[in-house]
N, C-alpha and C. Protein backbone atom coordinates (compact mmCIF):
# COMPACT_ATOMS: atom_id res chain seq x y z
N UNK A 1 30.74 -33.95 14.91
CA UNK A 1 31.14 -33.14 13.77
C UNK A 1 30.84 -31.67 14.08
N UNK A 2 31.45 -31.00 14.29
CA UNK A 2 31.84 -29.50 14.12
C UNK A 2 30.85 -28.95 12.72
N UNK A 3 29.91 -27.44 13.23
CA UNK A 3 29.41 -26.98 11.84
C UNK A 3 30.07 -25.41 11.86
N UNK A 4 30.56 -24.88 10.57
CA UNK A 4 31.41 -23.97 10.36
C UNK A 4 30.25 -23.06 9.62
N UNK A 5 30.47 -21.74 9.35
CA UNK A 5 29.15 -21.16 8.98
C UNK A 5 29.79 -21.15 7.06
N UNK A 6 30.89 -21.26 6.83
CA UNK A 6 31.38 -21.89 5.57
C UNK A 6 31.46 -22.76 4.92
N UNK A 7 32.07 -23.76 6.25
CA UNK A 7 32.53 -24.92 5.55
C UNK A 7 31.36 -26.10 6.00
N UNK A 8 30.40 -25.67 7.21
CA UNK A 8 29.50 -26.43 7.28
C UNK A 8 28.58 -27.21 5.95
N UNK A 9 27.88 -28.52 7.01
CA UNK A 9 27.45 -29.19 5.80
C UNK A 9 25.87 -28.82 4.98
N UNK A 10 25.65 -27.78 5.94
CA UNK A 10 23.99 -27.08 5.22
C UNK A 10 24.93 -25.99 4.03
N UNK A 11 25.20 -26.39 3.02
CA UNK A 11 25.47 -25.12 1.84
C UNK A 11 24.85 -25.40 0.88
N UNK A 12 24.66 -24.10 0.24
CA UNK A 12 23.77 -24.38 -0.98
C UNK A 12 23.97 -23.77 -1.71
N UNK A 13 25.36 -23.16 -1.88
CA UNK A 13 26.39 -22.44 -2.86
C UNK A 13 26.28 -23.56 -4.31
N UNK A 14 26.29 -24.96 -4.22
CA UNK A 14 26.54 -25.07 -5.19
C UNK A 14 25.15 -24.66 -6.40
N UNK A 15 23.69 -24.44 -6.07
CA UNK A 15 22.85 -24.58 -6.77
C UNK A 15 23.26 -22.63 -7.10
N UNK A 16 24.16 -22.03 -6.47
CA UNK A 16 24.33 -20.71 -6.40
C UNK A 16 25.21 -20.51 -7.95
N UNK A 17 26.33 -21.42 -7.90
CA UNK A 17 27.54 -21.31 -8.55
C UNK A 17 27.25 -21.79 -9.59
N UNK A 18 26.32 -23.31 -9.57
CA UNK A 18 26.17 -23.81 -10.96
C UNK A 18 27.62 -24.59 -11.05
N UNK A 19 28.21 -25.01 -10.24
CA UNK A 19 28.81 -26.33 -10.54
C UNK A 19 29.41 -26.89 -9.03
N UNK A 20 29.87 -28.00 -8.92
CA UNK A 20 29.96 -28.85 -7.73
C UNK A 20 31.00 -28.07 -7.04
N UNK A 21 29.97 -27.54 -5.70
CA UNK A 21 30.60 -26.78 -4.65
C UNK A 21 31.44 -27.47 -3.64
N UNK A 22 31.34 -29.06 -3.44
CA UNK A 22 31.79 -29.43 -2.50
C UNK A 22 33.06 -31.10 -3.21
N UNK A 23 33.79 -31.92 -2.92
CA UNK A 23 34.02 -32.62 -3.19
C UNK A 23 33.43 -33.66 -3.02
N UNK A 24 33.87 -34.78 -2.90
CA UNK A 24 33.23 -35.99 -2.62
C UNK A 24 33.09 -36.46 -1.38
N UNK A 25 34.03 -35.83 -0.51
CA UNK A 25 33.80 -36.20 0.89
C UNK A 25 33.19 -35.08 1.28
N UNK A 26 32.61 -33.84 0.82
CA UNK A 26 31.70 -32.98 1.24
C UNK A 26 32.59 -31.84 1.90
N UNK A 27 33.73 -31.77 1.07
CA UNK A 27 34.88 -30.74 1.96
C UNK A 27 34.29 -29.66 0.50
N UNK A 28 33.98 -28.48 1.07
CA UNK A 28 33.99 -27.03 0.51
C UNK A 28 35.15 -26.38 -0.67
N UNK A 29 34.77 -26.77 -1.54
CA UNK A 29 36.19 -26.07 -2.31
C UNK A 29 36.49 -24.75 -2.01
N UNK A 30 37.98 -24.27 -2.69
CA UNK A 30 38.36 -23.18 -2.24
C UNK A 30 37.23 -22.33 -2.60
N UNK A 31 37.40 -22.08 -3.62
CA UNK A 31 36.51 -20.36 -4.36
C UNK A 31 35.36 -20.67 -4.38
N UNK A 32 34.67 -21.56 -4.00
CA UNK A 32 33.47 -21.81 -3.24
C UNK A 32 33.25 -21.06 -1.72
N UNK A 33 34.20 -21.47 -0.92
CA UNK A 33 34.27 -21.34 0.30
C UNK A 33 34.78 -19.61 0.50
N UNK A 34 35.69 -19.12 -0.53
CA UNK A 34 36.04 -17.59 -0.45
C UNK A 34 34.77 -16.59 -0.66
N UNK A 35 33.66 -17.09 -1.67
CA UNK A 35 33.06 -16.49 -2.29
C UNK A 35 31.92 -16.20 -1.09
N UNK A 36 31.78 -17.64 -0.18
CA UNK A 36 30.41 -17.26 0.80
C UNK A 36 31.01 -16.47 1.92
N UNK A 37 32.74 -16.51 1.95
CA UNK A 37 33.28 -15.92 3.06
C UNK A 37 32.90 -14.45 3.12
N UNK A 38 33.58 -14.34 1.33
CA UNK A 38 33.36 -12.74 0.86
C UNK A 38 31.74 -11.94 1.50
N UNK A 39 30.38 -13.11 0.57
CA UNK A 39 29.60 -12.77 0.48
C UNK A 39 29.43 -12.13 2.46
N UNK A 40 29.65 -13.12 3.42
CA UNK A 40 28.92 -13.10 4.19
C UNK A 40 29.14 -11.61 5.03
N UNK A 41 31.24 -11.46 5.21
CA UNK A 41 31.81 -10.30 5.13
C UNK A 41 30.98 -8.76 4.83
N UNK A 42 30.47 -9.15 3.56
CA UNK A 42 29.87 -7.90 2.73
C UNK A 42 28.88 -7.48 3.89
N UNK A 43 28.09 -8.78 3.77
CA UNK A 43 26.69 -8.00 4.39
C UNK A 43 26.85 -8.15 6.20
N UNK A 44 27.61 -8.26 6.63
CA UNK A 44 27.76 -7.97 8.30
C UNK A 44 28.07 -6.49 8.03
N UNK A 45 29.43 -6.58 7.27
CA UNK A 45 29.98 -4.97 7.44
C UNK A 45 28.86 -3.89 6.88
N UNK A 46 28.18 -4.31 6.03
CA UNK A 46 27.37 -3.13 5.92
C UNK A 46 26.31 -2.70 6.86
N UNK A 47 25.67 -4.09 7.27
CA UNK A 47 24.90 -3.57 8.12
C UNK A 47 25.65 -3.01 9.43
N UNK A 48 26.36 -3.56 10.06
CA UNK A 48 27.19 -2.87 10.78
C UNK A 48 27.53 -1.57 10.32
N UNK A 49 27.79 -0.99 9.58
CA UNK A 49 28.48 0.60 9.20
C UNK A 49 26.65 0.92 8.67
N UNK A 50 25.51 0.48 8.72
CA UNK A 50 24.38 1.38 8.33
C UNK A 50 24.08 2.07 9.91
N UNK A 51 23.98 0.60 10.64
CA UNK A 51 23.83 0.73 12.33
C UNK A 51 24.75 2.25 12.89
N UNK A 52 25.60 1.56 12.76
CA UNK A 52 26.86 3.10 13.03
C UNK A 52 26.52 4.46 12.81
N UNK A 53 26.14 4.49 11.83
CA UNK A 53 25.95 5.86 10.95
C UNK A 53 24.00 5.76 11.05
N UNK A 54 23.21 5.34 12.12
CA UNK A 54 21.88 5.82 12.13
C UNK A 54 20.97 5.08 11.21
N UNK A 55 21.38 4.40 10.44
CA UNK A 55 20.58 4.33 8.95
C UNK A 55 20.95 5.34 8.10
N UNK A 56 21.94 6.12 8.12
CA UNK A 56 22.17 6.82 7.03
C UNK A 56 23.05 6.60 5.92
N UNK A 57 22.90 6.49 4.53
CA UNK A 57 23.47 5.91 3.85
C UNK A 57 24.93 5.96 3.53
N UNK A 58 24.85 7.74 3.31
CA UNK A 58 25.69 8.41 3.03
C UNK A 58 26.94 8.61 4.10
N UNK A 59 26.35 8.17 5.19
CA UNK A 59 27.19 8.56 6.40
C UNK A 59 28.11 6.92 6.47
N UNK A 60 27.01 6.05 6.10
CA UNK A 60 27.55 4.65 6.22
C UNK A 60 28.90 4.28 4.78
N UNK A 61 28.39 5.38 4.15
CA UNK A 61 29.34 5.30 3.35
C UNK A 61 30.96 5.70 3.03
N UNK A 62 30.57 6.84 4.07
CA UNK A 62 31.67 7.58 4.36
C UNK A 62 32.42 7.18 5.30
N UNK A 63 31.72 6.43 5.88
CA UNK A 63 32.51 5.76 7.19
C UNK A 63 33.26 4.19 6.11
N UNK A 64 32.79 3.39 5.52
CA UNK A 64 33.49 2.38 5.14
C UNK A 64 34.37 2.55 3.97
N UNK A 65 34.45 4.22 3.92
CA UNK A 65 35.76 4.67 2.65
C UNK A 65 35.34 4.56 1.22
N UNK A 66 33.94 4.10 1.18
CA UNK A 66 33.49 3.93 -0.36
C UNK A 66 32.85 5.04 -1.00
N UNK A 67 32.18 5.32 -2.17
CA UNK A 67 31.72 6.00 -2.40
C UNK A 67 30.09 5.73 -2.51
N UNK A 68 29.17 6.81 -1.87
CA UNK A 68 27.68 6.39 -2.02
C UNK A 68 27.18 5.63 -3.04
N UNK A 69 27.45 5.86 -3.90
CA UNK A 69 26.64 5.03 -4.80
C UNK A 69 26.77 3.70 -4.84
N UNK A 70 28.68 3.47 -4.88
CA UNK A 70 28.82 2.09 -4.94
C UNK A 70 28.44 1.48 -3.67
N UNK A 71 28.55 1.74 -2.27
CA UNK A 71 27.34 1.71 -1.20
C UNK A 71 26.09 1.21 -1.34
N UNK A 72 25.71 1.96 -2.07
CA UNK A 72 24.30 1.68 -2.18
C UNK A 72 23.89 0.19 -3.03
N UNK A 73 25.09 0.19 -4.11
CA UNK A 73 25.01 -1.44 -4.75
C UNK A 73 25.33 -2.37 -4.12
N UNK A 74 26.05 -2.31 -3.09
CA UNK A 74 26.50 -3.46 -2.30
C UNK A 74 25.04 -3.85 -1.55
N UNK A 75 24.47 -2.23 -0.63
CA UNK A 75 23.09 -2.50 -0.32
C UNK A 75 22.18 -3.41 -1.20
N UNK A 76 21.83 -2.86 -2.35
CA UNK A 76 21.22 -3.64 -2.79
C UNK A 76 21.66 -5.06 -3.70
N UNK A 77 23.02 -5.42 -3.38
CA UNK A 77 23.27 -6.45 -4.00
C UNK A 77 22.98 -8.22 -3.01
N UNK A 78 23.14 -7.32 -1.51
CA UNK A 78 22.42 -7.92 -0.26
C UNK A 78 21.14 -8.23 0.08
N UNK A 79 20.36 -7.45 -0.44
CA UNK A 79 18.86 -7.11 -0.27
C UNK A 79 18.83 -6.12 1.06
N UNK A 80 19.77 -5.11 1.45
CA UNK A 80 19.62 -4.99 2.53
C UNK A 80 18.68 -3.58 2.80
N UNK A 81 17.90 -3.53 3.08
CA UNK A 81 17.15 -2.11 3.62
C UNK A 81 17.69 -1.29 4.25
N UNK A 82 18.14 0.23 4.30
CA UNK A 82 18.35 0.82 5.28
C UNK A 82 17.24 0.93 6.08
N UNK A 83 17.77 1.03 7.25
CA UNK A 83 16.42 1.22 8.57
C UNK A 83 16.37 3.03 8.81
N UNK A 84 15.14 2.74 9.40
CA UNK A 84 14.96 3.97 9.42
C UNK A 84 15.28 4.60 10.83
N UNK A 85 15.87 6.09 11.06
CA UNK A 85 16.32 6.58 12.30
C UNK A 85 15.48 6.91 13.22
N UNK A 86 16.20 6.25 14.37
CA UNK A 86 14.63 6.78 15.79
C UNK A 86 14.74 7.80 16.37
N UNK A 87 13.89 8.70 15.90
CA UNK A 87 14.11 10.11 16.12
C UNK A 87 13.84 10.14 17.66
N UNK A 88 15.04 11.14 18.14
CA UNK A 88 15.06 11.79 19.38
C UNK A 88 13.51 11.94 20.16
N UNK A 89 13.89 11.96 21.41
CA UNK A 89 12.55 12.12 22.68
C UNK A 89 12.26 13.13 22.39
N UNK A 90 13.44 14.15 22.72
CA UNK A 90 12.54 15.61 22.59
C UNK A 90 13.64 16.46 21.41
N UNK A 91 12.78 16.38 20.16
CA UNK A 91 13.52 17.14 19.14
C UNK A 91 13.55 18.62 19.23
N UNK A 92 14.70 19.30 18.80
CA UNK A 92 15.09 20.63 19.06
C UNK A 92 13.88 21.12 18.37
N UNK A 93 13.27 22.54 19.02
CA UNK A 93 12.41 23.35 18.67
C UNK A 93 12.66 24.50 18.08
């Protein structure tokens, strides 16, 4: 058996959703299966576009076309921390 990072058989969307995530043979319903797609989507791309842009928020924001703030809710709708930037060897004097 094949494990899918969606449709695999470790999910636990349904205790998420509050009603039966899977059928009876354990196949993933649709808007079950869109919603963890969505979810998972969200938080690669952000961290990916925080990485990009340094840890900077604003920069990560500007880069994925959104606006900071709403940025920042997606951040925290993830739990995701921005990291902090590793400042240069030898910073300008």
């Amino acid at each position: 058996m094949l494990y899918h990072p969606v449709y695999g058989p470790n999910d636990d969307t349904q205790a998420r959703s509050g009603g039966k995530a899977r059928d009876d043979s354990g196949f993933m319903r649709f808007q079950t299966a869109k919603a963890e797609a969505v979810r998972t989507f969200e938080r690669d791309y952000l961290q990916r576009a925080l990485k990009h842009a340094n840890g900077n928020v604003t920069r990560a924001a500007q880069l994925a076309g959104k606006e900071r703030r709403a940025f920042g809710k997606l951040l925290k709708k993830h739990g995701i921390v921005r990291e902090t930037p590793v400042p240069a060897e030898n910073p300008p004097v």
